[in-house]
Protein backbone atom coordinates (compact mmCIF):
# COMPACT_ATOMS: atom_id res chain seq x y z
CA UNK A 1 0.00 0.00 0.00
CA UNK A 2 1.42 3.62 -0.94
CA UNK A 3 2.18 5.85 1.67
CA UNK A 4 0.41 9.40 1.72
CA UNK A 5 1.22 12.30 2.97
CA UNK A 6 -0.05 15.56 2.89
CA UNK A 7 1.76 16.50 -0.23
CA UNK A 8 -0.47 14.07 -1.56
CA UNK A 9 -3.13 16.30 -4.11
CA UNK A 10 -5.90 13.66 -3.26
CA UNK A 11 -5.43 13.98 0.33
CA UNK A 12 -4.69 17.47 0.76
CA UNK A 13 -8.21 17.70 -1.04
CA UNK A 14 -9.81 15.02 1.08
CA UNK A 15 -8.35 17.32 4.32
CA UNK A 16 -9.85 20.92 3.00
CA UNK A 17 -13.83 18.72 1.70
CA UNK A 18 -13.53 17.04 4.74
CA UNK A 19 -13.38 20.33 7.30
CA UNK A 20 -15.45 22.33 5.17
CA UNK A 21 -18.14 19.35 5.44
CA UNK A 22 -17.84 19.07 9.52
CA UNK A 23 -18.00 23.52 9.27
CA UNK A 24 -20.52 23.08 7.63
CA UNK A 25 -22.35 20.57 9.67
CA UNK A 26 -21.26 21.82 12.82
CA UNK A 27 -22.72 25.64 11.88
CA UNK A 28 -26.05 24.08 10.54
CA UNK A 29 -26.19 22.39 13.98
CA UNK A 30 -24.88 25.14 16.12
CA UNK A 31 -27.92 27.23 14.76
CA UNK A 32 -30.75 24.92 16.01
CA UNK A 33 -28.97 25.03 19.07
CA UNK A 34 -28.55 28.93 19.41
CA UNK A 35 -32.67 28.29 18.23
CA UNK A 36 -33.75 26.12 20.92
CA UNK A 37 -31.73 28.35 23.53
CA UNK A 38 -32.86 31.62 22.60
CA UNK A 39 -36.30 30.11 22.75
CA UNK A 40 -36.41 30.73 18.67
CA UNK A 41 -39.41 29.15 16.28
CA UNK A 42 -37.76 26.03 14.61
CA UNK A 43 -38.13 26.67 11.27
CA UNK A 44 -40.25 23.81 9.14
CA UNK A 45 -39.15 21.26 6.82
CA UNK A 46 -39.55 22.20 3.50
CA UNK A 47 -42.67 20.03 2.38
CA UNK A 48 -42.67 19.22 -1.33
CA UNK A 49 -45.84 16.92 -2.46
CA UNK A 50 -45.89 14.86 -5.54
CA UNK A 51 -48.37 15.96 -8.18
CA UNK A 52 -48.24 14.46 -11.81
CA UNK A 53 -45.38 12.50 -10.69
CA UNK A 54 -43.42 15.87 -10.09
CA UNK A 55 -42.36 17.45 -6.37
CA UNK A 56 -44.05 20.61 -5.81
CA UNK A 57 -42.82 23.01 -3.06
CA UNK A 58 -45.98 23.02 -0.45
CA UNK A 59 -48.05 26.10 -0.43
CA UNK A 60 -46.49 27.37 2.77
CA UNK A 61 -42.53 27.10 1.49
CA UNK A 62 -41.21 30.35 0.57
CA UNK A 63 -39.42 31.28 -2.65
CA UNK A 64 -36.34 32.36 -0.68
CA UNK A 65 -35.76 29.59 1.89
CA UNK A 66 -35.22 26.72 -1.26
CA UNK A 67 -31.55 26.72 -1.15
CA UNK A 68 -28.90 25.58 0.97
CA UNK A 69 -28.54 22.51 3.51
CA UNK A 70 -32.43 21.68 4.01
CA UNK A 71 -34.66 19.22 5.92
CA UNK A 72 -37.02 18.27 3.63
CA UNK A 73 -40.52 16.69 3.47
CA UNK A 74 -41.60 14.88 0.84
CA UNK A 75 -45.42 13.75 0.34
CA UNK A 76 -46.19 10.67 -1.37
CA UNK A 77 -49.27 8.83 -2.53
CA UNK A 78 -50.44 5.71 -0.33
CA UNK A 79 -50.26 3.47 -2.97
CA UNK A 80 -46.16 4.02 -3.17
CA UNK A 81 -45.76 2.80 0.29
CA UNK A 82 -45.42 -1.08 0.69
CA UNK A 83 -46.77 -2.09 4.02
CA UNK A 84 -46.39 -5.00 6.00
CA UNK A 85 -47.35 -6.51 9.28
CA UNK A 86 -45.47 -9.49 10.78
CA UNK A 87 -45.32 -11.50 13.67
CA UNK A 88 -41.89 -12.32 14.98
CA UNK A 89 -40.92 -14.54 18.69
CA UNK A 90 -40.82 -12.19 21.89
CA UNK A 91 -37.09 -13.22 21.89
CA UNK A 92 -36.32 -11.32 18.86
CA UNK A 93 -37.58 -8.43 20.27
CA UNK A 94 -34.06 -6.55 21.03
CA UNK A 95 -32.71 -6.63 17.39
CA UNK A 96 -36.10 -6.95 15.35
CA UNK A 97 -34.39 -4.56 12.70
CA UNK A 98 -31.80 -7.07 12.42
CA UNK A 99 -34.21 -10.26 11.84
CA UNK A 100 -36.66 -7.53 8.86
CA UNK A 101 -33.49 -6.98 7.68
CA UNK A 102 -32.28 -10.46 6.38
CA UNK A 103 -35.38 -11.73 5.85
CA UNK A 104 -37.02 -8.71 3.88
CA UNK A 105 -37.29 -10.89 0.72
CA UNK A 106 -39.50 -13.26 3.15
CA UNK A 107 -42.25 -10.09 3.02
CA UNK A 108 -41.96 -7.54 0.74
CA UNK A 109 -40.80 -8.15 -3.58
CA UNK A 110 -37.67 -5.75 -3.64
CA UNK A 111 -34.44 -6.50 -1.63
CA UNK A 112 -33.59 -4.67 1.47
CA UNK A 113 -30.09 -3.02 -0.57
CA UNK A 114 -32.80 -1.33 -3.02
CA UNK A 115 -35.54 -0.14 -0.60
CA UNK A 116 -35.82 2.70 2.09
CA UNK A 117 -37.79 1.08 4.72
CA UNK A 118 -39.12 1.55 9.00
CA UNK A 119 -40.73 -0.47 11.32
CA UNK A 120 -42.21 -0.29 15.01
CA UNK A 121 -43.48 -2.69 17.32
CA UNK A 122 -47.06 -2.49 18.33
CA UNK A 123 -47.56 -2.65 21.66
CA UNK A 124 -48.03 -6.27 22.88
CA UNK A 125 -50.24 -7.54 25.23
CA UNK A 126 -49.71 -8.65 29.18
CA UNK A 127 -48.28 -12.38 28.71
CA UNK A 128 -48.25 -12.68 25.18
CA UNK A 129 -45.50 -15.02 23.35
CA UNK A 130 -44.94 -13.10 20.13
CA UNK A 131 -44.72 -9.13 18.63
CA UNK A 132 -46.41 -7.75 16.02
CA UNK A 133 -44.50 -5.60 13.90
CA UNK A 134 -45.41 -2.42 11.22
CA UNK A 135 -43.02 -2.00 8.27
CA UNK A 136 -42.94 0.22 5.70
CA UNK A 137 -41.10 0.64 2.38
CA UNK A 138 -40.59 2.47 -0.50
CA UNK A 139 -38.00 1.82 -3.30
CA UNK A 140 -34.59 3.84 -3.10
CA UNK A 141 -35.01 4.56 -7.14
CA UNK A 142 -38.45 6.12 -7.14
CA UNK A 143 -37.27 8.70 -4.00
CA UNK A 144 -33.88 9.40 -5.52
CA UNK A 145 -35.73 9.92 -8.87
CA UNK A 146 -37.93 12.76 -6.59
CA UNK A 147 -34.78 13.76 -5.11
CA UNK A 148 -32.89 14.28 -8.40
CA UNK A 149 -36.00 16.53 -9.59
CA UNK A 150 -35.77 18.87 -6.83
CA UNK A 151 -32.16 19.42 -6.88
CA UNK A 152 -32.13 20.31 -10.50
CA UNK A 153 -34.76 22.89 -9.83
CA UNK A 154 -33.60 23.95 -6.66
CA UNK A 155 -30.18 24.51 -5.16
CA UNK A 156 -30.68 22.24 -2.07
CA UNK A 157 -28.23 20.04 -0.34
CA UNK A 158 -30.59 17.42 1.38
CA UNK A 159 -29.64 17.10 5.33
CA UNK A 160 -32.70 14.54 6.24
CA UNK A 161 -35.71 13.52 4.23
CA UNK A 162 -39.12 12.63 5.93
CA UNK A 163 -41.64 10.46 3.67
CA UNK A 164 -44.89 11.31 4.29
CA UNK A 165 -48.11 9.57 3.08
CA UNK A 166 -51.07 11.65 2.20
CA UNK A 167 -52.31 12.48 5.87
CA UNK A 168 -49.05 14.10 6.62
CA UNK A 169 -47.90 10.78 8.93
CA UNK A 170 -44.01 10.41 9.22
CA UNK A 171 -43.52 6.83 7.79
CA UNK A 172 -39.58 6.69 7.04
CA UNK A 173 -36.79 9.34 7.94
CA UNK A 174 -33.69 9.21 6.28
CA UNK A 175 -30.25 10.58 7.24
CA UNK A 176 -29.18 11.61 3.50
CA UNK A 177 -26.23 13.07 4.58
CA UNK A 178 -24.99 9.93 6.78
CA UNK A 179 -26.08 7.80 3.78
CA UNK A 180 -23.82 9.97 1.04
CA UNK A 181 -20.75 9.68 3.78
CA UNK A 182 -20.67 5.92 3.50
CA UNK A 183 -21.04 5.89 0.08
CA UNK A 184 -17.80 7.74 -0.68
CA UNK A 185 -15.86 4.65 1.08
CA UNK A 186 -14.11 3.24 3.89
CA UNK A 187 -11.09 5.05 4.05
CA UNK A 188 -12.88 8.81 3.02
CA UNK A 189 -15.70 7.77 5.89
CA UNK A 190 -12.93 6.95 8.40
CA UNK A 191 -11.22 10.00 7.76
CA UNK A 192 -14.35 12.19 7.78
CA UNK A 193 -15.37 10.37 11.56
CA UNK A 194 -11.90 11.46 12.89
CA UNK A 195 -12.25 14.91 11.83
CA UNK A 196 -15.91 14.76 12.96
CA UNK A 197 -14.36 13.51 16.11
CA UNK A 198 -11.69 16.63 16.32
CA UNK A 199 -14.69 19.03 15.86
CA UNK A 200 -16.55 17.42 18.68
CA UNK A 201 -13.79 18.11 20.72
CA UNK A 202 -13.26 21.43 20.20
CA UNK A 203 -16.96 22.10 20.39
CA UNK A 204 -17.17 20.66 23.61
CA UNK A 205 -14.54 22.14 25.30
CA UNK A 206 -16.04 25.41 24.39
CA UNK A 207 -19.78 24.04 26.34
CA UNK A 208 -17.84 22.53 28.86
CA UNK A 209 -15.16 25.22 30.16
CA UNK A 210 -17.76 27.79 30.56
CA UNK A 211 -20.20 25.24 32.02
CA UNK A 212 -17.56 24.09 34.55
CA UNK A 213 -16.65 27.81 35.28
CA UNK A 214 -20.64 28.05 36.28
CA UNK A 215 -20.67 25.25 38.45
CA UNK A 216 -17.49 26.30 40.62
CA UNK A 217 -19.20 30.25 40.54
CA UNK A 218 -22.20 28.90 41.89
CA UNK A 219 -20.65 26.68 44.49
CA UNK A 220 -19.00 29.61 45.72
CA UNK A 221 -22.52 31.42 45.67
CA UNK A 222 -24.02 28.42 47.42
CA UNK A 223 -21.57 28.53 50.27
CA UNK A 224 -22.10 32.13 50.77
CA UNK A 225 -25.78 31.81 51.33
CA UNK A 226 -25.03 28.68 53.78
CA UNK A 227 -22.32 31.44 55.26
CA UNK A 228 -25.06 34.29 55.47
CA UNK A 229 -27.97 31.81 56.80
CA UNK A 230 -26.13 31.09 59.87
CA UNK A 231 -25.26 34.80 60.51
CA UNK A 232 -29.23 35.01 60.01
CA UNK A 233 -30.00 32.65 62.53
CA UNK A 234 -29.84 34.84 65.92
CA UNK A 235 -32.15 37.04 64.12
CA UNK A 236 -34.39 34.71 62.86
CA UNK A 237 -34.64 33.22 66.54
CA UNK A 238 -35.36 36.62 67.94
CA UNK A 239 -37.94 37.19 65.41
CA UNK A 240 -39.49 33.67 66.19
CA UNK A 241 -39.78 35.10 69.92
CA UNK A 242 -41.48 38.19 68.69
CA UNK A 243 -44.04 36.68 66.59
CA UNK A 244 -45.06 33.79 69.58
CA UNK A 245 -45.06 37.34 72.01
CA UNK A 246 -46.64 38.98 69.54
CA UNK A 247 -49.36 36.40 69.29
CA UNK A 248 -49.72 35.52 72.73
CA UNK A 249 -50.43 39.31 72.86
CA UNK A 250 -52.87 39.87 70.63
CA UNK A 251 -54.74 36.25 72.43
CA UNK A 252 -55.13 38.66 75.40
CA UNK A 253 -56.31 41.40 73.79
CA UNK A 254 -59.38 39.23 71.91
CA UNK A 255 -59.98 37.41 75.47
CA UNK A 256 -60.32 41.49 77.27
CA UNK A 257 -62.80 42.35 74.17
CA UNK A 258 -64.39 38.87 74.76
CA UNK A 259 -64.74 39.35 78.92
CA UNK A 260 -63.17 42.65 79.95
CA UNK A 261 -63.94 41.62 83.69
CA UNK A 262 -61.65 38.51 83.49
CA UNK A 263 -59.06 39.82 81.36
CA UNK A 264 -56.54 40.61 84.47
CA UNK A 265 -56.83 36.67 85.56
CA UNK A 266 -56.00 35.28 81.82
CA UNK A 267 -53.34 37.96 81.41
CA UNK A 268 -52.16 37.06 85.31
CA UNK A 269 -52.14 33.34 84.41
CA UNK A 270 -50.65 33.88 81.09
CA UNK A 271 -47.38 35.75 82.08
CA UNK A 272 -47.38 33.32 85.35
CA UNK A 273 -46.93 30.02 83.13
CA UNK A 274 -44.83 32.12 80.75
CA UNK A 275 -42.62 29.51 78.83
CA UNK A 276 -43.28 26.61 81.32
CA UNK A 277 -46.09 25.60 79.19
CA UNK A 278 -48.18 25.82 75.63
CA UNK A 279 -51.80 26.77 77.51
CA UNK A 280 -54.16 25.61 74.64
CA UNK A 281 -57.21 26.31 76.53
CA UNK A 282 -58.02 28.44 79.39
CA UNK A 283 -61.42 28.60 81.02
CA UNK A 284 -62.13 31.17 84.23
CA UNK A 285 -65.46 30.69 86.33
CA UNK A 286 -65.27 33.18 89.22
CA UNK A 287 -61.36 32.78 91.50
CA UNK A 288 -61.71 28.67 89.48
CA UNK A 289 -59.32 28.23 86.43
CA UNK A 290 -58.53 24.81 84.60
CA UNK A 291 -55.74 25.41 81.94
CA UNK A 292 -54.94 22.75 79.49
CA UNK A 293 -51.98 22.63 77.36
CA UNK A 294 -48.69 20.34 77.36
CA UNK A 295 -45.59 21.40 78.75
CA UNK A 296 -42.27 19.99 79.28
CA UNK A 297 -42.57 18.92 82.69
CA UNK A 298 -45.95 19.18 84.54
CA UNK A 299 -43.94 18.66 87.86
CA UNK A 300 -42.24 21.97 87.35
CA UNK A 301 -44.96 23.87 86.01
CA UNK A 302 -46.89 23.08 89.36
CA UNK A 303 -44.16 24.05 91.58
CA UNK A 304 -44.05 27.23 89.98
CA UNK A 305 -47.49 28.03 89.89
CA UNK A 306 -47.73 27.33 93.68
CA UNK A 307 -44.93 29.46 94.47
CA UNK A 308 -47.35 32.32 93.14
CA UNK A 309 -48.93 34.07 96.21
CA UNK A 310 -52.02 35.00 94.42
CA UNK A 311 -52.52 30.99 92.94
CA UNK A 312 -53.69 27.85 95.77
CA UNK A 313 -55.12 24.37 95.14
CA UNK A 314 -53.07 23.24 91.83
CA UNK A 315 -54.10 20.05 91.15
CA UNK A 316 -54.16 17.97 88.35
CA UNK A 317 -57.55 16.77 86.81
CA UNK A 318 -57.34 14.04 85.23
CA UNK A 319 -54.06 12.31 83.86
CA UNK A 320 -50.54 13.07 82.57
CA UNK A 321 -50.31 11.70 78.88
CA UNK A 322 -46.96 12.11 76.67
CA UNK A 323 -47.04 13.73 73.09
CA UNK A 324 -46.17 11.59 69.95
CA UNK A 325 -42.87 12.96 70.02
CA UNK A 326 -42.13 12.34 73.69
CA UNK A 327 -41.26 16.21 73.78
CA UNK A 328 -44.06 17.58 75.70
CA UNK A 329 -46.78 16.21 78.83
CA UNK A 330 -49.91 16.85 77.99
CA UNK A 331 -51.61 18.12 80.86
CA UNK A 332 -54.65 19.73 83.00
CA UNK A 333 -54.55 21.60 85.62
CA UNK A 334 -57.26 23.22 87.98
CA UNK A 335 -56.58 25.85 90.51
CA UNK A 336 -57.63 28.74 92.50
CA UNK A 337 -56.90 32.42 92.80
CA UNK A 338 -57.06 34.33 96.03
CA UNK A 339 -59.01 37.40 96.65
């Protein structure tokens, strides 16, 4: 085998198609990305539909956008479509394209080499032993006759080609573009992948440096709002104890509007258990209160009431219980207040 080097006319020619192809490719790409980002309408394939056995740009293609590297459409009549459905063994399930594949004479009267062709599996049921399976085809000659057509009358270089049957329904997609790199053989294709590969590269280490410069930038933000929370917390202790003052407040001011003549014995009572206890309940008939509530320790909370000169005759009514969480003793207490 001769050895080639770059002073090599055929390779030096193979080097500049080959990076102007992945430019190109990578620029036609780069633009649905910027699209997507920036939140930008995808622009439509260009639908052409097949009248008189010519394609005819659809009725919403402009003039203007039929030229240069295109997605295109192209609508066919039912009757061009060859459709199949097969049954195949649940095992063959993983590489059913495979198993059409070498046995496409077995269904359809072309060979797979000269025929464009897709298949899906229909869903099957709960506990069945076998798929069903869809397949569609159309011969490579009549497309790339409808291909040819539209090139000569329009300067389009085809990216991917949809066939569509005549309700619009996407029956085979084709990667033209993949298809026309194989074809220029082995050694071209090989070369083409490792320049494709290069590209890559170089693309992605343009996503990922600014990417990774974003993730360290917001680590750092992330460990100055974990740095600022705990600064915050004193203050958002304190204003904890406001709000439960401020509430326990504005309880005695609705119980004064309620009964201004007991409002001195809840407010009395209230300061007295302070934050020895939750009081859920308070209920004054003449010098008698009960209290309910929970508290931490209902031993402690007694002691302290007693030790008021103005409260006698603590007792508990009823029993002591525990909360779920073990926390609190839920409690009830009855006592009286001196004249």
């Amino acid at each position: 085998m001769a050895n080639l080097t770059l002073s090599s006319p055929s390779l030096l020619q193979r080097l500049i198609e080959g990076m102007n192809r992945a430019l190109q490719w990578w620029l036609f790409e780069l633009g649905d990305i910027l699209r997507i980002i920036t939140w930008s309408k995808k622009p439509k394939m260009l639908v052409f539909e097949i009248e008189n056995d010519e394609p005819i740009p659809g009725s919403k293609v402009k003039p203007r956008s039929i030229s240069g590297r295109k997605n295109i459409s192209l609508k066919l009549a039912d009757r061009n479509f060859l459709y199949r459905k097969i049954k195949l063994p649940m095992a063959a399930r993983k590489n059913f394209d495979r198993v059409i594949h070498y046995e496409f004479n077995k269904y359809f009267p072309i060979d797979a080499e000269d025929a464009f062709f897709s298949s899906r599996i229909i869903q099957p049921k709960v506990g069945a032993a076998s798929i069903e399976i869809e397949i569609w085809a159309i011969p490579k000659a009549l497309v790339n006759m409808y291909l040819s057509m539209i090139q000569q009358n329009h300067p389009i270089e085809i990216r991917k080609l949809a066939l569509l049957d005549n309700e619009d329904r996407e029956l085979i997609t084709l990667d033209i573009e993949k298809a026309q790199r194989l074809e220029n053989g082995a050694e071209y294709a090989g070369f083409e992948r490792v320049l494709s590969l290069v590209v890559t590269g170089l693309v992605l280490a343009m996503v990922i440096y600014p990417v990774s410069r974003m993730d360290s930038y917001l680590a750092q933000q992330k460990q100055n709002i974990a740095s600022l929370e705990k600064q915050a917390q004193p203050v958002i202790e304190l204003r904890k104890k406001i709000l439960a003052l401020d509430k326990r407040f504005q309880e005695l001011v609705e119980k004064k509007m309620e009964n201004p003549d007991q409002a001195y014995l809840w407010s009395y009572i209230t300061k007295t258990v302070a934050d020895k206890a939750i009081l859920e309940q308070l209920q004054i008939n003449g010098r008698k209160v009960q209290i309910s509530g929970k508290s931490p320790s209902v031993e402690k909370l007694i002691r302290s009431l007693e030790s008021e000169p103005q409260i006698a005759e603590v007792k508990i009514a009823g029993q002591v219980t525990s909360s779920k969480d073990n926390r609190f003793e839920i409690m009830k207490l009855n006592l009286t207040i001196r004249e």
